[in-house]
Every structure is written in structure tokens, then in C-alpha cells.
PDB file of N, CA and C in Angstrom:
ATOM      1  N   UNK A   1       0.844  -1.181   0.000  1.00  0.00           N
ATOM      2  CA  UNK A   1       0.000   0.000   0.000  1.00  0.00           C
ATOM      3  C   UNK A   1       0.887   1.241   0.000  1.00  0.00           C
ATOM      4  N   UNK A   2       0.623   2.358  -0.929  1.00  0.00           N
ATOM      5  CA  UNK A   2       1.396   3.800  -1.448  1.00  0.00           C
ATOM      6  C   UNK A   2       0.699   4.566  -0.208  1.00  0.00           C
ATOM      7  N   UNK A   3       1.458   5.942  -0.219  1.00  0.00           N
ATOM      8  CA  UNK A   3       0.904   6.852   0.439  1.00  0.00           C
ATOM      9  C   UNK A   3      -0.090   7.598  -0.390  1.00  0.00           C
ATOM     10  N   UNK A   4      -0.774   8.491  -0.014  1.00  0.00           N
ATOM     11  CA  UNK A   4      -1.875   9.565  -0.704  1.00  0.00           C
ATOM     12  C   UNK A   4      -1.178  10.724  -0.664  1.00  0.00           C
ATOM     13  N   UNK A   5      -0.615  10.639  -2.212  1.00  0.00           N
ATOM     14  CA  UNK A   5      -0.252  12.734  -2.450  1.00  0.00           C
ATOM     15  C   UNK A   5      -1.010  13.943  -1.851  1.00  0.00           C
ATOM     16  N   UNK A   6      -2.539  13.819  -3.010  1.00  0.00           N
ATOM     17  CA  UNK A   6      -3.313  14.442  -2.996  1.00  0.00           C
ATOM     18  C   UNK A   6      -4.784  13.774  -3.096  1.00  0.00           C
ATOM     19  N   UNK A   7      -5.696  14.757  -2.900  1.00  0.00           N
ATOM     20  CA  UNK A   7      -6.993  13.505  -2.937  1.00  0.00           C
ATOM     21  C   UNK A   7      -8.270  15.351  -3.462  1.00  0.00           C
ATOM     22  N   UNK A   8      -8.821  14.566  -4.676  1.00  0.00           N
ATOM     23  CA  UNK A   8      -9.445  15.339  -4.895  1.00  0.00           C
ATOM     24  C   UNK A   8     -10.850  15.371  -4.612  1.00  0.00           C
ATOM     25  N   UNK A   9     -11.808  16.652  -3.841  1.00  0.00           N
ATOM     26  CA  UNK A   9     -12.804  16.683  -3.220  1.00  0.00           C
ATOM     27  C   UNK A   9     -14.137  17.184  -4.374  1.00  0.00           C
ATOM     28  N   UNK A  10     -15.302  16.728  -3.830  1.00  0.00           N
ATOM     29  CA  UNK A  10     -16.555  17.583  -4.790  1.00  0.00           C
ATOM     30  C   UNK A  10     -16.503  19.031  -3.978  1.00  0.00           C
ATOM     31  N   UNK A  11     -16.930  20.027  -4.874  1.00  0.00           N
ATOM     32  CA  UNK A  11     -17.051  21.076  -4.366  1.00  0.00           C
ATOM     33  C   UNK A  11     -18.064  21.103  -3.031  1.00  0.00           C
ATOM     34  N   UNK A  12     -19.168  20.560  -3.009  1.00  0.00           N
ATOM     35  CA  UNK A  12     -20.107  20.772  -2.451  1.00  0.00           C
ATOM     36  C   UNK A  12     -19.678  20.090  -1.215  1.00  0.00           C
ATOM     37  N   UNK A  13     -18.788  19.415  -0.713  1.00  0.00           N
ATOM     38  CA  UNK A  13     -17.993  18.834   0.402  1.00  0.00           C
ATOM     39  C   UNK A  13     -17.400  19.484   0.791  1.00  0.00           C
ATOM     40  N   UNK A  14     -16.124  20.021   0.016  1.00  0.00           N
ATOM     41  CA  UNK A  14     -15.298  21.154   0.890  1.00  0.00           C
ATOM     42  C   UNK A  14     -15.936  22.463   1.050  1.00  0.00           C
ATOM     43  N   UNK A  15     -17.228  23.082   0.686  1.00  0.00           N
ATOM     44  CA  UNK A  15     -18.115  24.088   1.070  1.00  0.00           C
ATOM     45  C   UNK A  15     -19.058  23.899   2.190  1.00  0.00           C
ATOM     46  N   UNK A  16     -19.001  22.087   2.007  1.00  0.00           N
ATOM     47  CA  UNK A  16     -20.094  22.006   3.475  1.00  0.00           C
ATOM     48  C   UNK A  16     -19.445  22.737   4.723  1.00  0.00           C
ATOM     49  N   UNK A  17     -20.453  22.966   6.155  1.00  0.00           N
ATOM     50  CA  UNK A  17     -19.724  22.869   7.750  1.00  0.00           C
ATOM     51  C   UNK A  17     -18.726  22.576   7.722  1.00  0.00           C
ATOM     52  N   UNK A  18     -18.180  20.943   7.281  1.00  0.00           N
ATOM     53  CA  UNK A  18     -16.539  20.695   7.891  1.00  0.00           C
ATOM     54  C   UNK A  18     -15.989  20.671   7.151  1.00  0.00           C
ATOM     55  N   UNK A  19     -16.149  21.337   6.035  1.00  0.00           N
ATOM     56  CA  UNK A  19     -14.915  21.744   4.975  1.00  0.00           C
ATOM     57  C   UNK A  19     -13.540  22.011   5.118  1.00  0.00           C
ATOM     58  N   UNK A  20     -13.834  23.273   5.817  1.00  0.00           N
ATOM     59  CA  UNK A  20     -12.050  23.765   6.136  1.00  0.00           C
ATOM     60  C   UNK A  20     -11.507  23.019   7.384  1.00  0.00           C
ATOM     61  N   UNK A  21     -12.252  21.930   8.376  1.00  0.00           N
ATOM     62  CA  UNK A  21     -11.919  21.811   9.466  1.00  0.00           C
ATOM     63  C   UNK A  21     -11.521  20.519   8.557  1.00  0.00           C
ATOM     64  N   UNK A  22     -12.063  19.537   7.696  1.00  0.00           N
ATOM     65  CA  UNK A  22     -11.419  18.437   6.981  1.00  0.00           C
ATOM     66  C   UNK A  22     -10.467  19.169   5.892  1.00  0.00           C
ATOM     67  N   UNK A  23     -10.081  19.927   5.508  1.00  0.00           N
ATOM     68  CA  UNK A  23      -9.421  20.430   4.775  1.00  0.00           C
ATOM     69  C   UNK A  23      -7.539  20.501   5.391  1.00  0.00           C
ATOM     70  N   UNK A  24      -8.189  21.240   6.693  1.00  0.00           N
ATOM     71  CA  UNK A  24      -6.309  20.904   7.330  1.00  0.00           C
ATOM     72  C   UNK A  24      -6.231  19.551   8.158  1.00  0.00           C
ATOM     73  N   UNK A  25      -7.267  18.986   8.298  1.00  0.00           N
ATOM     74  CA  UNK A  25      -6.315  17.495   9.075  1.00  0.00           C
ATOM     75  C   UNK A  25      -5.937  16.884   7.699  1.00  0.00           C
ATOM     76  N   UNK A  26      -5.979  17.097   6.612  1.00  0.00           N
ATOM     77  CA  UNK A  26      -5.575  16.599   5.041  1.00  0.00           C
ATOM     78  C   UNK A  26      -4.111  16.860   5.376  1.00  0.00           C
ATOM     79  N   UNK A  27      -4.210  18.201   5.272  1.00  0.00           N
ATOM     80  CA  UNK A  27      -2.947  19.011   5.077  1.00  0.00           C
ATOM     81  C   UNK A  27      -2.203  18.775   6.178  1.00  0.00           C
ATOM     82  N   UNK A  28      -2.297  18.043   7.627  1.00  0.00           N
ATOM     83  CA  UNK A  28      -1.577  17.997   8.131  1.00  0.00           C
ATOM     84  C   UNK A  28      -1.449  16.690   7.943  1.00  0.00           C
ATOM     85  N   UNK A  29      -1.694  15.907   7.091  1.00  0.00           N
ATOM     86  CA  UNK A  29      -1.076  14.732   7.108  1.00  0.00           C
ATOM     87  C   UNK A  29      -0.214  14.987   5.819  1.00  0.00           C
ATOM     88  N   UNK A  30      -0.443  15.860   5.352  1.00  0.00           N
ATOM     89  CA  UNK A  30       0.428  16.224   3.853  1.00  0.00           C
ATOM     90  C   UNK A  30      -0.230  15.948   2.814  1.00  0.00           C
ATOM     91  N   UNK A  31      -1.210  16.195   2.559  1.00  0.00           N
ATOM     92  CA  UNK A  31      -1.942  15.648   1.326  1.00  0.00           C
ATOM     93  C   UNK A  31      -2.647  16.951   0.689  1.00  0.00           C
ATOM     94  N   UNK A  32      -2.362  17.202  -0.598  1.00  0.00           N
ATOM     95  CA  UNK A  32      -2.648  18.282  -1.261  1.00  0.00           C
ATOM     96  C   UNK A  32      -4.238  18.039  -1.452  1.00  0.00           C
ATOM     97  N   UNK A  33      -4.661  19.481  -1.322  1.00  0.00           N
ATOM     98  CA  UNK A  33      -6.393  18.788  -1.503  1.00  0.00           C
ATOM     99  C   UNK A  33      -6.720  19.899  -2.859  1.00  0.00           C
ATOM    100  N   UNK A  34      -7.448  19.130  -3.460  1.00  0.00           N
ATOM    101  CA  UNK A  34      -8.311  20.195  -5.208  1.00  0.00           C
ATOM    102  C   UNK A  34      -9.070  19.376  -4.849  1.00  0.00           C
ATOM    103  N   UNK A  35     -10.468  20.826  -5.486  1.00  0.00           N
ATOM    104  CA  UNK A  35     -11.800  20.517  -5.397  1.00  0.00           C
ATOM    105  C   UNK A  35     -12.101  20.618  -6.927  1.00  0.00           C
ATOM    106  N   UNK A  36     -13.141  19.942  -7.265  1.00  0.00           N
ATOM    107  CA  UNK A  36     -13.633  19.615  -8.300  1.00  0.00           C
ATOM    108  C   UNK A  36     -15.218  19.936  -8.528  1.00  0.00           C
ATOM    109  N   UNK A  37     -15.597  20.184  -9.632  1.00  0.00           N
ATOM    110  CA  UNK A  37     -15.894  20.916 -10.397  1.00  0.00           C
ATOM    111  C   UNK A  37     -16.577  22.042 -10.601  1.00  0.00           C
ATOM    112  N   UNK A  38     -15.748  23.853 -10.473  1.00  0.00           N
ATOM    113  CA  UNK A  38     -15.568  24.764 -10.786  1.00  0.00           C
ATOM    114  C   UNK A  38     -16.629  25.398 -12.376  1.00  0.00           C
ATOM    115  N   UNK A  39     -18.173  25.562 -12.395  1.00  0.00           N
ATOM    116  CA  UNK A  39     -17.955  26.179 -14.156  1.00  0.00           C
ATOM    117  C   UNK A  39     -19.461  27.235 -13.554  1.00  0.00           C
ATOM    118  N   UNK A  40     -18.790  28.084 -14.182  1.00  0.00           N
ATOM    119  CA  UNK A  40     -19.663  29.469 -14.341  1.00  0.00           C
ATOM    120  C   UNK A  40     -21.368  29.306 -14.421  1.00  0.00           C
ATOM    121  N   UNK A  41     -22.120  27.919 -14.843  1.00  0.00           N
ATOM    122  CA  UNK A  41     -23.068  27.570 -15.257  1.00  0.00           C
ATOM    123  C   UNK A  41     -23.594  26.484 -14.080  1.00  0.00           C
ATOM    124  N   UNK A  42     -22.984  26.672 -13.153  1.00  0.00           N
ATOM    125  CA  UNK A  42     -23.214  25.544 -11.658  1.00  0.00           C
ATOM    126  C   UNK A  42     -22.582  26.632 -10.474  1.00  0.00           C
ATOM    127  N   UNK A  43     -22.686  27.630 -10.768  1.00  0.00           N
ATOM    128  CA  UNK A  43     -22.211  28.496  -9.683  1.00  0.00           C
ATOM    129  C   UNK A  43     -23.436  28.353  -8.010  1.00  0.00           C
ATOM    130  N   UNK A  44     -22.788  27.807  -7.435  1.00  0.00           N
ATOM    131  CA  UNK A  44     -24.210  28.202  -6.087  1.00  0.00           C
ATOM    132  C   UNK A  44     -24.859  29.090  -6.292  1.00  0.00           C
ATOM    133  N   UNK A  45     -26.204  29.973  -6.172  1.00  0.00           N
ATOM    134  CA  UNK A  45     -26.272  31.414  -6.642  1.00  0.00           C
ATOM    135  C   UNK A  45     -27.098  31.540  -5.195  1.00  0.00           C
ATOM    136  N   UNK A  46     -27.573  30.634  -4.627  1.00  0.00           N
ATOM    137  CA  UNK A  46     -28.073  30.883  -3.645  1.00  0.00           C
ATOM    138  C   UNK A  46     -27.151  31.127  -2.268  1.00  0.00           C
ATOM    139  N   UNK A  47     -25.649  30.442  -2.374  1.00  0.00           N
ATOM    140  CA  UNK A  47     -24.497  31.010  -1.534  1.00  0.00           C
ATOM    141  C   UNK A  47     -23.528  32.178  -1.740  1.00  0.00           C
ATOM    142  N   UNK A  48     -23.152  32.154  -3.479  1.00  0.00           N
ATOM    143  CA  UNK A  48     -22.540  33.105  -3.820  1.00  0.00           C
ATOM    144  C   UNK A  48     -22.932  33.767  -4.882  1.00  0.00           C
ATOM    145  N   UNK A  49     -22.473  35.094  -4.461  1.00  0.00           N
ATOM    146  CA  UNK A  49     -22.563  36.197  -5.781  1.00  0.00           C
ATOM    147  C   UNK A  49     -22.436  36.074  -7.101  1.00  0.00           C
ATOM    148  N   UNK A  50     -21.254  34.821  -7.076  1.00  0.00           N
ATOM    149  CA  UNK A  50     -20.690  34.847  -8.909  1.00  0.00           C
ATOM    150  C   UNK A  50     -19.710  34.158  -8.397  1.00  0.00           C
ATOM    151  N   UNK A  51     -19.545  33.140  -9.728  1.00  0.00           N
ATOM    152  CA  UNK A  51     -18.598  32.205  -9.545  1.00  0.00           C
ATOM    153  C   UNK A  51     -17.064  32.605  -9.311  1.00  0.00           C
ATOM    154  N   UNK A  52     -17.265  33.495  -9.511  1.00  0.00           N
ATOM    155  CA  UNK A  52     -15.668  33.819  -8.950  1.00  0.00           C
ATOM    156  C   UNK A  52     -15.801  34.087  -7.117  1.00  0.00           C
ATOM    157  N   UNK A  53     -16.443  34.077  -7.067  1.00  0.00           N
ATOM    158  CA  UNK A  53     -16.712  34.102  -5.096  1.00  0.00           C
ATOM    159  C   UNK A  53     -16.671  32.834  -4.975  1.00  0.00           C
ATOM    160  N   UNK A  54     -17.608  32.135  -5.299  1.00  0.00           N
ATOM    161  CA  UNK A  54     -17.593  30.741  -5.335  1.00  0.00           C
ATOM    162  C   UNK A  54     -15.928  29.717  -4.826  1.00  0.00           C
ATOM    163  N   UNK A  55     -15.664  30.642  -6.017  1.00  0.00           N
ATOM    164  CA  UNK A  55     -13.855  30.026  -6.197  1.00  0.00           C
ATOM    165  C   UNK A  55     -13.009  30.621  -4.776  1.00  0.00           C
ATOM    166  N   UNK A  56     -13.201  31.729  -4.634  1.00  0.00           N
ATOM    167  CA  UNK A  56     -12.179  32.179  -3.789  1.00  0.00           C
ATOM    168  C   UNK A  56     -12.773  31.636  -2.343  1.00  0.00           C
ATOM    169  N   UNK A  57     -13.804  31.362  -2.042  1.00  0.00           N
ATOM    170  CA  UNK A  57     -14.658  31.038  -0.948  1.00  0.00           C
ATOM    171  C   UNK A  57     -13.574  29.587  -0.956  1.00  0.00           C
ATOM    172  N   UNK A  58     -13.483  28.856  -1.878  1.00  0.00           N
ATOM    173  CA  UNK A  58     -12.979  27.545  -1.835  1.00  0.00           C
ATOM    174  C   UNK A  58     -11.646  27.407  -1.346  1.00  0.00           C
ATOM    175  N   UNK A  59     -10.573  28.571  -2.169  1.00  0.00           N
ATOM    176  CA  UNK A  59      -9.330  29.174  -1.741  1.00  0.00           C
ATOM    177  C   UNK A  59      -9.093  29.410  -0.141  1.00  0.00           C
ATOM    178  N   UNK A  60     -10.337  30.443   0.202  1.00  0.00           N
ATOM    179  CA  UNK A  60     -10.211  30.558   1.477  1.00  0.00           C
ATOM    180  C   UNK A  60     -10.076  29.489   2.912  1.00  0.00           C
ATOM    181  N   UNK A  61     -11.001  28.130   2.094  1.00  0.00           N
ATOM    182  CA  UNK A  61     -11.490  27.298   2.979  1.00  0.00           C
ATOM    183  C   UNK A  61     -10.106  26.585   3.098  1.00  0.00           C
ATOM    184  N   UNK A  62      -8.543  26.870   2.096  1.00  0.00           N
ATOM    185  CA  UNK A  62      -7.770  26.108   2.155  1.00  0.00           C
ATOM    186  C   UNK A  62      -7.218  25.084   1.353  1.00  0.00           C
ATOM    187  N   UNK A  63      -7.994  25.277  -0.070  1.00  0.00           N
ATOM    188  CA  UNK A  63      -7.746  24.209  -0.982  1.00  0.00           C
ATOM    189  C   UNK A  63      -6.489  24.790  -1.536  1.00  0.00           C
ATOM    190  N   UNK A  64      -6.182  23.674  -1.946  1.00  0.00           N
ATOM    191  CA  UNK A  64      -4.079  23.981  -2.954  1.00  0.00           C
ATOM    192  C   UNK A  64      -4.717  24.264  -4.132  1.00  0.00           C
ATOM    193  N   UNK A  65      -5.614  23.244  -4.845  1.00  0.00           N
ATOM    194  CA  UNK A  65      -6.041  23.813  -6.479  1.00  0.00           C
ATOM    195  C   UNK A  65      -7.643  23.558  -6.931  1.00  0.00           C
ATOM    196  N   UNK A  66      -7.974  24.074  -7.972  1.00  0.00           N
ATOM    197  CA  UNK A  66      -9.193  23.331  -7.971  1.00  0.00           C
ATOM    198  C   UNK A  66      -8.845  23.076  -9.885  1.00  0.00           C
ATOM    199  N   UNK A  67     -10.277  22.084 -10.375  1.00  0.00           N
ATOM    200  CA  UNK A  67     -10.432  21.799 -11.565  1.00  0.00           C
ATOM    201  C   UNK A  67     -11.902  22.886 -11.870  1.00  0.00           C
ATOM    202  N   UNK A  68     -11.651  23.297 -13.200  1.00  0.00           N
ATOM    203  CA  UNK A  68     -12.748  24.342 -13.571  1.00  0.00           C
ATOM    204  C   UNK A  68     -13.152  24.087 -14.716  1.00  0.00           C
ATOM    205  N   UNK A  69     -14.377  24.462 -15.209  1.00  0.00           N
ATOM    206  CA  UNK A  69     -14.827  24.214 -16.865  1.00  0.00           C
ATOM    207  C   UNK A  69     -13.959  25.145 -17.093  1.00  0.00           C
ATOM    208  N   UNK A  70     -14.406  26.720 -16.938  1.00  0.00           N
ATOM    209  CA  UNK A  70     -13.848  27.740 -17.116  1.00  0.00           C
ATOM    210  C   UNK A  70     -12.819  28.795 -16.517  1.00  0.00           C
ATOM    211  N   UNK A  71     -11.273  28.454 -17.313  1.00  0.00           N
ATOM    212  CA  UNK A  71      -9.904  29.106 -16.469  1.00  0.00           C
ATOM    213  C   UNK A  71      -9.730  30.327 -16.455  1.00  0.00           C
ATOM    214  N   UNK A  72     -11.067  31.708 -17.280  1.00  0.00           N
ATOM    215  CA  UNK A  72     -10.562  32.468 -17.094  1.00  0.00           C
ATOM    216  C   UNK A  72     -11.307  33.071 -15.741  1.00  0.00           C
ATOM    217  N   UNK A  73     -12.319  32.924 -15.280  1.00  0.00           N
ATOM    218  CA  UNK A  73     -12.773  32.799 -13.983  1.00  0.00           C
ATOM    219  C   UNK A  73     -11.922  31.888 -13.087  1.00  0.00           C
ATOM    220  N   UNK A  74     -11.273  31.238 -13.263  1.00  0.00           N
ATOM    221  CA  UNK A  74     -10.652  30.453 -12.178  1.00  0.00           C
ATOM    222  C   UNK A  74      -9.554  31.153 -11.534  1.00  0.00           C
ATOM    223  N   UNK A  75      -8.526  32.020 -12.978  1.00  0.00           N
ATOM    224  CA  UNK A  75      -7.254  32.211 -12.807  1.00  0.00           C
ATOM    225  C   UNK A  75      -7.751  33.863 -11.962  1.00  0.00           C
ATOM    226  N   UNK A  76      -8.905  34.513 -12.372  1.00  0.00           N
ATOM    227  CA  UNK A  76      -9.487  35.683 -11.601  1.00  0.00           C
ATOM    228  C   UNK A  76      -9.640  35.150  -9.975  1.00  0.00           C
ATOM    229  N   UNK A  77     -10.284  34.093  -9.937  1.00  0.00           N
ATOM    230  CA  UNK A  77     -10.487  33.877  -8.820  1.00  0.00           C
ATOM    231  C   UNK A  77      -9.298  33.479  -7.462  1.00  0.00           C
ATOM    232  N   UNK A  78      -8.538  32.870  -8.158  1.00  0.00           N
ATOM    233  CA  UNK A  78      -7.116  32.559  -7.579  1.00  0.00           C
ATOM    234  C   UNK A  78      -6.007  33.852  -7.483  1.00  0.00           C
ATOM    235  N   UNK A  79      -6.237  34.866  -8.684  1.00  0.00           N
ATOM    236  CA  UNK A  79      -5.410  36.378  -8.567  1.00  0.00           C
ATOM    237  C   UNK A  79      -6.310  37.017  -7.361  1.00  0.00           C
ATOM    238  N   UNK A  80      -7.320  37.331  -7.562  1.00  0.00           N
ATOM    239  CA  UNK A  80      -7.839  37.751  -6.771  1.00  0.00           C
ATOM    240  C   UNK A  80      -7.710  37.349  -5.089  1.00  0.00           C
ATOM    241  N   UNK A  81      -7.850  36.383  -4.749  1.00  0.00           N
ATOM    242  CA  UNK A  81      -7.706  35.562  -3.214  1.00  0.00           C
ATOM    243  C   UNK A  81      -6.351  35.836  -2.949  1.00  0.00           C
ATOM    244  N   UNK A  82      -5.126  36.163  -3.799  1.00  0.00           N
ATOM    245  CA  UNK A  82      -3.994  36.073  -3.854  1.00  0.00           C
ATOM    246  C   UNK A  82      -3.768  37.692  -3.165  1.00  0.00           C
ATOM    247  N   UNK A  83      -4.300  38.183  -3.455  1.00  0.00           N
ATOM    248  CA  UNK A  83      -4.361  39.271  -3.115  1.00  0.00           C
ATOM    249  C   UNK A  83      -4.708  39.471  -1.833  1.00  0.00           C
ATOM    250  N   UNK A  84      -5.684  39.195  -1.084  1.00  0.00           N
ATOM    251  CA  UNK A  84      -6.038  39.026   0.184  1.00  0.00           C
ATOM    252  C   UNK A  84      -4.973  38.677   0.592  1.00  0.00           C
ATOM    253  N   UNK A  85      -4.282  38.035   0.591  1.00  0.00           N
ATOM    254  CA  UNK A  85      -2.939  37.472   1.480  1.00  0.00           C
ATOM    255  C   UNK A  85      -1.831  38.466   1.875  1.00  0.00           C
TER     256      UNK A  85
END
């Protein structure tokens, strides 16, 4: 049996309650976490403003990367959060 690099999550998991609280016992075991699937046309609208909130909301919660339909909202969303820092 290998170790686990990374392990990729549904969005709607790492946005639930224990998102960010399962997000760093990941990371403290070392395991890169991306959430999956990111597209302008599945945006929550009832949590967020616009999928680029969406994204950075995800950033915030602690994710390393995510997968997106659409990268030019993604790469906004990741400049943007980047910025906060």
C-alpha cells in the first residue's frame, strides 16, 4: 500500500460545515487537496454572488487547487484571493 499525495474533493464537500476543518487534518497529514468541479453555469447562486466568489470562498477554505470548466474565472479567482494574502 502507497501513500496519498493528494486527494481530490466535490465542491459541495469542501463548502459544506466541515470543509475547512477536513481540509487541514488533510494538510496535516500532507496531502494536497483540489476541489472539483468549478464552471460558471453551476455556480451556487443561492451562496454566492458569482462564480468567482464561489472560487475564492474555496481558496479561502484552504484548498491547494481546484479543476474548472472555465480558467478564465478560475485564474481571476485565484489572482484575486492572492491578493487578500
Amino acid at each position: 500500500v502507497g501513500t496519498i499525495d493528494g486527494l481530490a474533493i466535490a465542491k459541495s464537500a469542501l463548502l459544506g460545515p466541515d470543509g475547512a476543518a477536513g481540509i487541514e487534518t488533510l494538510h496535516a497529514r500532507g496531502t494536497c487537496v483540489v476541489a472539483w468541479t468549478f464552471a460558471d453555469d453551476r455556480c451556487d447562486r443561492k451562496r454566492f454572488p458569482s462564480p468567482q466568489a464561489e472560487i475564492e470562498a474555496a481558496f479561502a477554505a484552504g484548498i491547494d487547487a481546484i479543476f474548472t470548466a472555465y480558467p478564465r474565472t478560475g485564474v481571476a479567482a485565484r489572482d484575486a484571493f492572492l491578493k487578500t494574502r
